[in-house]
Protein backbone atom coordinates (compact mmCIF):
# COMPACT_ATOMS: atom_id res chain seq x y z
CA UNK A 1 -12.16 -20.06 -17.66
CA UNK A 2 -12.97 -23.71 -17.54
CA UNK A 3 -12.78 -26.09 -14.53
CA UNK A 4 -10.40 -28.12 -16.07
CA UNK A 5 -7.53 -26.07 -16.91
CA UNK A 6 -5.55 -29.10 -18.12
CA UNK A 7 -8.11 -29.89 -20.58
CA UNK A 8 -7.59 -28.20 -24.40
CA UNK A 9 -10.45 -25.96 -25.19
CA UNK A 10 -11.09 -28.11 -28.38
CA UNK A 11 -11.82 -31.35 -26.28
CA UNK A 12 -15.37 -32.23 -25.61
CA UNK A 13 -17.02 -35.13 -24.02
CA UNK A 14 -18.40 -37.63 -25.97
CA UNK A 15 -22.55 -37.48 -25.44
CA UNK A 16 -22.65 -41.41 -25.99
CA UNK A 17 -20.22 -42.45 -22.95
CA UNK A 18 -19.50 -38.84 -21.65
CA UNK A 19 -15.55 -39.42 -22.30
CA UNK A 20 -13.40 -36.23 -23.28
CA UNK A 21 -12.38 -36.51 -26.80
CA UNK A 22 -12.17 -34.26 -29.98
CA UNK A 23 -14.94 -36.15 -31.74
CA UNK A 24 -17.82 -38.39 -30.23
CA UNK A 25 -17.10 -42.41 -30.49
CA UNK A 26 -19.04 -43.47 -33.49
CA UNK A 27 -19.01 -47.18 -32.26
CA UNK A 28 -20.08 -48.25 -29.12
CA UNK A 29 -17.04 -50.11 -29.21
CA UNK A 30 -14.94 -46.79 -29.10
CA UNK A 31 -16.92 -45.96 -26.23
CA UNK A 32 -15.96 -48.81 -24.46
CA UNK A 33 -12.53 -48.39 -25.37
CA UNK A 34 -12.26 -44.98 -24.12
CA UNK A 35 -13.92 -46.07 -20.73
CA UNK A 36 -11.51 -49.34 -19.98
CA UNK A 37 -8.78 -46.29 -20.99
CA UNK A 38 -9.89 -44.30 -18.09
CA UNK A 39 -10.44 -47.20 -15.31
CA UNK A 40 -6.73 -47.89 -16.01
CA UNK A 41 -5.79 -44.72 -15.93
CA UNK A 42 -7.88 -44.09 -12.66
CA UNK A 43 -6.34 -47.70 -11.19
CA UNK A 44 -3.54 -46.28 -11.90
CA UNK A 45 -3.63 -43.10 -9.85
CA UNK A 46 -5.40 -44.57 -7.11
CA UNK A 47 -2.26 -46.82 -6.94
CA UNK A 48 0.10 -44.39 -5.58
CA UNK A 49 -2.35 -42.60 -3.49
CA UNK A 50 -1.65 -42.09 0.24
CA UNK A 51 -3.94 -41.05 3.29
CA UNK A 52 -3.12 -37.23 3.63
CA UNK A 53 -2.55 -35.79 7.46
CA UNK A 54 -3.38 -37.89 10.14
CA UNK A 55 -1.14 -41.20 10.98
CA UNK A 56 -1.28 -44.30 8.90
CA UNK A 57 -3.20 -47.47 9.89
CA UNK A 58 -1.73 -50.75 10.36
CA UNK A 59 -3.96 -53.75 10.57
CA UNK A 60 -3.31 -56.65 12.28
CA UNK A 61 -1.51 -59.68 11.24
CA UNK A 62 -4.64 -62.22 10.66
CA UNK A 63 -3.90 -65.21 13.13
CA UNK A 64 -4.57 -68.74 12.24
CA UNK A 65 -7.48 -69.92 14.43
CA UNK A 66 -6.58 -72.29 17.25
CA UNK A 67 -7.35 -75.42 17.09
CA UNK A 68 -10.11 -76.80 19.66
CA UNK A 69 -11.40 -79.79 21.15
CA UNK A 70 -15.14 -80.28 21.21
CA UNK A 71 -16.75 -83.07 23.39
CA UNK A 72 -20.15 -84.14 23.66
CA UNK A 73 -21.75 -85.66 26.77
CA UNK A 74 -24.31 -87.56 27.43
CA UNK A 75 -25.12 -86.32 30.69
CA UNK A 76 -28.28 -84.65 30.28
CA UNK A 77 -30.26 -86.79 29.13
């Protein structure tokens, strides 16, 4: 049994890039293929992911700074 039970038994990881595919990339552009494959795929999941248990957290509106005055004396001179 295999920890990826998803994963067909043929499938192996590419020893260039480490990628799962049938064959290893014979370019190094088919590595890089594969890769920008899996960061969308991963963006992609990480999209619709929400915290688990607990409550959620809100941040705060961001507030436009106030606007100050500054003054300079001359009194200690």
């Amino acid at each position: 049994m295999t920890g990826l039970p998803q994963v067909p038994l043929g499938v192996r990881s590419c020893p260039f890039c480490g990628m799962a595919t049938d064959v290893p990339h014979e370019t190094q552009e088919g590595c890089i293929a594969a890769l920008n494959a899996e960061i969308s795929r991963m963006r992609g999941l990480l999209a619709h992911l929400r915290p688990a248990g607990g409550r959620e957290t809100t941040e705060p509106e961001p507030q436009a700074p106030e606007d100050i005055r500054l003054v300079l004396s001359n009194r200690h001179r």
